[in-house]
N, C-alpha and C. Protein backbone atom coordinates (compact mmCIF):
# COMPACT_ATOMS: atom_id res chain seq x y z
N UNK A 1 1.33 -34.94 -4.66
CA UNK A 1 0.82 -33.62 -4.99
C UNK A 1 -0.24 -33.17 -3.99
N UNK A 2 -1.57 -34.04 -3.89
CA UNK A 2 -2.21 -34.06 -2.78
C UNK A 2 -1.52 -33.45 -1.30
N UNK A 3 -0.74 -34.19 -0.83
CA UNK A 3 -0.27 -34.10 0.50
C UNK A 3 0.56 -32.67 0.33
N UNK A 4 1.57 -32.31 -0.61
CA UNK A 4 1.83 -31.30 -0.70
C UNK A 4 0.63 -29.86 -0.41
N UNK A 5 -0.37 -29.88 -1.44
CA UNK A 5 -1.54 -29.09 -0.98
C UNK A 5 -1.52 -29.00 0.16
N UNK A 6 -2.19 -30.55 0.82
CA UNK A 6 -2.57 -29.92 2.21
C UNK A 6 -1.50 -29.55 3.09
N UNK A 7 -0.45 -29.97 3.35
CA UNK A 7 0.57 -29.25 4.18
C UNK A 7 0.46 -27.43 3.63
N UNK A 8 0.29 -27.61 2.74
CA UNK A 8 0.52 -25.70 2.16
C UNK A 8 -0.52 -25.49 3.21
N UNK A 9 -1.31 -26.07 2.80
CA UNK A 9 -2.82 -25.31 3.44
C UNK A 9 -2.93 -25.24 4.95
N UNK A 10 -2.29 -26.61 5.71
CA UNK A 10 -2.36 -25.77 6.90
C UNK A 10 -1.26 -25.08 7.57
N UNK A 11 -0.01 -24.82 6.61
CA UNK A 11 0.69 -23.92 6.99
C UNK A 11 0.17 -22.56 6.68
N UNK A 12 -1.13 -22.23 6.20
CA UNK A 12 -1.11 -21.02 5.90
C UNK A 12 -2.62 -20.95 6.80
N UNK A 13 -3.06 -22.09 7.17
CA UNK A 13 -3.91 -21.88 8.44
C UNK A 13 -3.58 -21.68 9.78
N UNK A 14 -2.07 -22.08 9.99
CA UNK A 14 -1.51 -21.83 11.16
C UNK A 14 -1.10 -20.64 11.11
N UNK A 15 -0.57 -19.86 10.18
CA UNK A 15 -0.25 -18.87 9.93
C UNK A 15 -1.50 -17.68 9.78
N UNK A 16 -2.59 -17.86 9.55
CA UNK A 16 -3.31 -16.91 9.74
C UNK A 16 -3.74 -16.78 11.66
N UNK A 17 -3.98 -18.09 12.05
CA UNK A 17 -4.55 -17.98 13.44
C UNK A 17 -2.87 -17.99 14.26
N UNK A 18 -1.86 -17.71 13.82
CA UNK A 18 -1.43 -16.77 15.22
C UNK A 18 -1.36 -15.13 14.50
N UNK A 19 -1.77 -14.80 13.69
CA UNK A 19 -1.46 -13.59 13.24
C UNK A 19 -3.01 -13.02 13.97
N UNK A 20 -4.32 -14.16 14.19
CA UNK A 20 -5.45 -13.53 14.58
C UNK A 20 -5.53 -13.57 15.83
N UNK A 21 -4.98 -14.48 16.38
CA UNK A 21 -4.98 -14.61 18.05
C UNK A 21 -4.67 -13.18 18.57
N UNK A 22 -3.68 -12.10 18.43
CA UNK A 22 -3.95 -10.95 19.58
C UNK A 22 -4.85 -10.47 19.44
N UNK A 23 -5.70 -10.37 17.69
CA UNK A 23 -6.69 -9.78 17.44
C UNK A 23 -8.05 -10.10 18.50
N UNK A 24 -7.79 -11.37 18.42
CA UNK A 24 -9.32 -12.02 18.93
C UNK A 24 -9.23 -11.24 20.61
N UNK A 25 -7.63 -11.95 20.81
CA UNK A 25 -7.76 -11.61 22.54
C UNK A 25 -7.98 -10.62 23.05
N UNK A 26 -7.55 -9.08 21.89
CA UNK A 26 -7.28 -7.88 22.27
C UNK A 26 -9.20 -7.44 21.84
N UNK A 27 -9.65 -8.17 21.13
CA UNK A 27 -11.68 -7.63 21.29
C UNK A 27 -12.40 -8.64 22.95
N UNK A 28 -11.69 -10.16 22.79
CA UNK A 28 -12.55 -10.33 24.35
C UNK A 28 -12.15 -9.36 25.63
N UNK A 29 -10.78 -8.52 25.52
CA UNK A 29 -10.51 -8.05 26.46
C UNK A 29 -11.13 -6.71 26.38
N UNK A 30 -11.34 -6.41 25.70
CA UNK A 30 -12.18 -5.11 25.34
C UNK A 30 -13.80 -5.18 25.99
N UNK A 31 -14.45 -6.63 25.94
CA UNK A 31 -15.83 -6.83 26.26
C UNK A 31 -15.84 -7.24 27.64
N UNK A 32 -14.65 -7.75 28.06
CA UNK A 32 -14.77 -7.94 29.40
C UNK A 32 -14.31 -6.87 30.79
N UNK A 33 -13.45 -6.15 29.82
CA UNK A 33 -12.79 -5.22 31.21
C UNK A 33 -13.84 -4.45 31.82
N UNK A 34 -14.89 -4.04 31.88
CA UNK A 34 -16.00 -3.74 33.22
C UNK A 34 -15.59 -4.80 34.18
N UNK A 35 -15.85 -6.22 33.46
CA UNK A 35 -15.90 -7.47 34.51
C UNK A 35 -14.76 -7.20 35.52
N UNK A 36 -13.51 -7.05 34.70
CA UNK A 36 -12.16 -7.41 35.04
C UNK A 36 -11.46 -6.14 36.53
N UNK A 37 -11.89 -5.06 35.76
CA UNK A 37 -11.01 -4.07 35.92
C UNK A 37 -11.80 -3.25 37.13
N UNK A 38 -11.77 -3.47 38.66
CA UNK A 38 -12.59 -3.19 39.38
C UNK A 38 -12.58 -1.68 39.89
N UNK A 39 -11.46 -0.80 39.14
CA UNK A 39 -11.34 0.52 39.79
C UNK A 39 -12.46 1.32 38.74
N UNK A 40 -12.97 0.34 38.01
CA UNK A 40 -14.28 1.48 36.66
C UNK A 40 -15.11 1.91 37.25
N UNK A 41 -15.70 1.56 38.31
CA UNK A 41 -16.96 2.42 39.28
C UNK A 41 -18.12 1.73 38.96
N UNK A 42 -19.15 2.37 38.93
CA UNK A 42 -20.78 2.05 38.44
C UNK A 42 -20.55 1.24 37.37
N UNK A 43 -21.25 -0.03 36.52
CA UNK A 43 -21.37 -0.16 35.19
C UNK A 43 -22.38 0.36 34.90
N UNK A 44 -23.18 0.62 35.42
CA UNK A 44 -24.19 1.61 34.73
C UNK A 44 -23.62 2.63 33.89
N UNK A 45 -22.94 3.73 34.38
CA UNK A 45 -22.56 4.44 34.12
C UNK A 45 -21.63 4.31 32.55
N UNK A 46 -20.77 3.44 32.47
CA UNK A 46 -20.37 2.62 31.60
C UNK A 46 -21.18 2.38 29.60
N UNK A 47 -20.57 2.96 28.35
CA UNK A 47 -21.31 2.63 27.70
C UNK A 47 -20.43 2.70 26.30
N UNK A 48 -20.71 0.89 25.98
CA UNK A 48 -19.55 0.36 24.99
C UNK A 48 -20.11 0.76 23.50
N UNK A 49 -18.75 1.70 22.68
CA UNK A 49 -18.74 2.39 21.90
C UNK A 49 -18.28 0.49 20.53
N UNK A 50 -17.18 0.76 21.06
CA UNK A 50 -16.04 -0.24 19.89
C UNK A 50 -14.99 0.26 18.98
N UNK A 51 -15.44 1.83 18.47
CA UNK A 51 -15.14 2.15 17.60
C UNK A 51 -15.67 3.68 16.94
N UNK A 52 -14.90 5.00 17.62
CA UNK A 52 -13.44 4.80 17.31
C UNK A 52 -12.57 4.88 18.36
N UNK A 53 -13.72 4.31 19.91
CA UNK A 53 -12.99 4.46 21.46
C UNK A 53 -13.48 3.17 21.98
N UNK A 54 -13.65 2.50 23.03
CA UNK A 54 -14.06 1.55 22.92
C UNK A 54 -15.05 1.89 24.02
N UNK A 55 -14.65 2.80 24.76
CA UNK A 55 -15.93 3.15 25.83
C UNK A 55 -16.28 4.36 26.14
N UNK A 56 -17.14 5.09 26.54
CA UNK A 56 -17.48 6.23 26.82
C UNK A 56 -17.97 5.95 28.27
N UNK A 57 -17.49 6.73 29.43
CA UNK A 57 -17.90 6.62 30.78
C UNK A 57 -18.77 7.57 31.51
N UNK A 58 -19.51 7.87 32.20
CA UNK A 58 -20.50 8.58 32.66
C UNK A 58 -20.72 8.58 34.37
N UNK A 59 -19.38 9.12 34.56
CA UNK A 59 -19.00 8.57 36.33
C UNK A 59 -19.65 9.71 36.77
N UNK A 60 -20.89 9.22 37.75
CA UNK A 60 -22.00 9.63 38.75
C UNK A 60 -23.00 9.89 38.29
N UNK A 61 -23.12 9.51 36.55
CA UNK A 61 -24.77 9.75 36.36
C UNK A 61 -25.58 8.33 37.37
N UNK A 62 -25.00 7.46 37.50
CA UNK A 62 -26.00 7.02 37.80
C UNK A 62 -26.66 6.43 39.07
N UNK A 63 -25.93 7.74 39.72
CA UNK A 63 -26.41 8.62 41.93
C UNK A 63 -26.67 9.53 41.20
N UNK A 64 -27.16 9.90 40.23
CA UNK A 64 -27.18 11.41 40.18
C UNK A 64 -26.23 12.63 40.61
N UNK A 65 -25.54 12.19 40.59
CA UNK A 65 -24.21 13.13 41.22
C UNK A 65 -23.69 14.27 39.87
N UNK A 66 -22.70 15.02 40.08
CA UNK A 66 -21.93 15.45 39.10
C UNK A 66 -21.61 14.97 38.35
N UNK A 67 -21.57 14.65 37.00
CA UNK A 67 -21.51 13.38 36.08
C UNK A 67 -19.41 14.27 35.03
N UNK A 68 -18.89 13.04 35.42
CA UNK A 68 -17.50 13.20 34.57
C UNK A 68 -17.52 12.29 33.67
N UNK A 69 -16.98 12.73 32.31
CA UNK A 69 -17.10 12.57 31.24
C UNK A 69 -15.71 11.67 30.98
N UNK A 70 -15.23 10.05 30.73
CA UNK A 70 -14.31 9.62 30.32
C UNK A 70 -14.20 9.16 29.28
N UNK A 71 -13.38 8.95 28.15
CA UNK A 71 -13.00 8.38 27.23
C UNK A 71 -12.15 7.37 27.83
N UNK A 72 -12.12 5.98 27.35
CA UNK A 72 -11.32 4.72 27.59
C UNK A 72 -11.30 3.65 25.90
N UNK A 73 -10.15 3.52 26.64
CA UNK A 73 -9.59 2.78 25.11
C UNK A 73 -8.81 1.77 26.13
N UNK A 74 -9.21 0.35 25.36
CA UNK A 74 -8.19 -1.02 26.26
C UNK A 74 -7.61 -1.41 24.87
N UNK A 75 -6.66 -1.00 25.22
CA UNK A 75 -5.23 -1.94 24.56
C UNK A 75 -4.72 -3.24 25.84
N UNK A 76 -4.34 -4.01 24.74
CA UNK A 76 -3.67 -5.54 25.51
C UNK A 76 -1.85 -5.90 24.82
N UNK A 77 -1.72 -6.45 25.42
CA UNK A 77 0.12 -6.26 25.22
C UNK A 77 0.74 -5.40 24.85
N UNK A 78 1.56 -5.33 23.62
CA UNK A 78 1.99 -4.00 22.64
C UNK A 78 1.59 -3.23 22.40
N UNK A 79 0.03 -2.96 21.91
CA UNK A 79 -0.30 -2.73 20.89
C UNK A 79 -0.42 -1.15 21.05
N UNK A 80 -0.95 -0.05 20.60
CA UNK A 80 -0.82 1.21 20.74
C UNK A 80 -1.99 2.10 19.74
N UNK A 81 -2.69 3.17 20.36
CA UNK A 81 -3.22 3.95 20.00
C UNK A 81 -3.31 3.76 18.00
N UNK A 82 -4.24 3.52 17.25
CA UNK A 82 -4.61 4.15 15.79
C UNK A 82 -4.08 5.04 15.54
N UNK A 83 -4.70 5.67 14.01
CA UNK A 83 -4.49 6.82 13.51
C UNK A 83 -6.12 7.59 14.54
N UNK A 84 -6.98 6.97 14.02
CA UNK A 84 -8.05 7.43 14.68
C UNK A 84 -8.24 7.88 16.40
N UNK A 85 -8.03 6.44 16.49
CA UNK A 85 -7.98 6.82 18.46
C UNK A 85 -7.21 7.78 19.08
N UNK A 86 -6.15 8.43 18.12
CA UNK A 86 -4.85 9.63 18.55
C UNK A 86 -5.75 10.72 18.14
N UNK A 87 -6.57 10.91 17.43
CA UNK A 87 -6.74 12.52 16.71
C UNK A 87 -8.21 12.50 17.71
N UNK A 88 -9.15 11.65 18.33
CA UNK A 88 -10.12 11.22 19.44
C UNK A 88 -9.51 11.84 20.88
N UNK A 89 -8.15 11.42 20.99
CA UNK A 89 -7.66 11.53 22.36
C UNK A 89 -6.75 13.31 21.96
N UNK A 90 -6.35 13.39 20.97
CA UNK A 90 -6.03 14.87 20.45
C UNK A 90 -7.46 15.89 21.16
N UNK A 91 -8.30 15.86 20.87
CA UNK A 91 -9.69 16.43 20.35
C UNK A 91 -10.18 16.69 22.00
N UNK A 92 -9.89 15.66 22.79
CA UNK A 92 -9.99 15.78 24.34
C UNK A 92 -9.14 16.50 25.06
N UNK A 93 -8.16 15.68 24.75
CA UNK A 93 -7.11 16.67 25.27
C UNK A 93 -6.95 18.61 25.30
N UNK A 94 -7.40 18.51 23.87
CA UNK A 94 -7.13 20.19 23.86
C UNK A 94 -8.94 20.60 24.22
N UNK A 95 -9.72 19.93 24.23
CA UNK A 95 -11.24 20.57 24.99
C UNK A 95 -11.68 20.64 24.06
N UNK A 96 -11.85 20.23 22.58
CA UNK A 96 -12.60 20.52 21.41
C UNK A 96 -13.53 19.83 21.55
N UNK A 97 -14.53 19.94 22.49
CA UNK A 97 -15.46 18.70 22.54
C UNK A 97 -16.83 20.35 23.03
N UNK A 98 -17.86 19.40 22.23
CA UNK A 98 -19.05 20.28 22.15
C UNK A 98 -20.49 19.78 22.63
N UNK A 99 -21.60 20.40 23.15
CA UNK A 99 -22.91 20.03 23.28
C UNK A 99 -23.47 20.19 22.59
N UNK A 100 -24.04 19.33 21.56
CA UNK A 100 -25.08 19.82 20.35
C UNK A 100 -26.99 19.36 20.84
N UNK A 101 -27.70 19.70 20.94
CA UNK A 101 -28.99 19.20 20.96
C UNK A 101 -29.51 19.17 19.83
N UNK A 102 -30.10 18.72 19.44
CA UNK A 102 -31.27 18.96 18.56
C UNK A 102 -32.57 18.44 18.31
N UNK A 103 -33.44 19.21 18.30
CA UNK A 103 -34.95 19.08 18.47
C UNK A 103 -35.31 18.80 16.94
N UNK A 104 -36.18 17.42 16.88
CA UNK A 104 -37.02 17.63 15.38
C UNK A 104 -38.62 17.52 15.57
N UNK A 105 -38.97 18.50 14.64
CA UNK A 105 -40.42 18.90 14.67
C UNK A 105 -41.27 17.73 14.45
């Protein structure tokens, strides 16, 4: 009965860690691509969101130059755009994007 248990148990431990493995790989690849990915420019410029984009880019703030505004999302193998990250990249796409300031007294 014993041995039965534990075989259950680590069939359902093997079974959770390959179901978590792209998970895991697809967040270190997310923390590393500045490192990785050498066409990103400045890391300065560079500034990790997670969620609901994974980066927000700021190419030439930091020469002071003309500063362009990127959204970046790293996907790894398959995997593909959210519900969220589509209606994010929607919202860019069509220019619905705004400057708000606000001053508190």
């Amino acid at each position: 009965m014993k041995e039965e248990i534990n075989r259950k148990a680590r069939k359902i431990a093997e079974e959770i860690i390959k179901k978590q493995s792209p998970i895991i790989k697809g967040k270190v690849s997310e923390e590393l691509f500045p490192l990785l990915y050498k066409e990103i420019g400045n890391l300065s410029d560079l500034r990790f969101l997670g969620n609901p984009i994974d980066y927000i880019q700021f190419s030439g703030l930091s020469e002071g130059k003309e500063v362009k505004i990127n959204f970046i999302e790293i996907k790894s193998g398959s995997s593909s755009l959210n519900q969220n990250e589509r209606l994010v990249k929607e919202a860019v796409e069509k220019k619905r994007i705004e400057w708000k300031e606000i001053h508190i007294n």
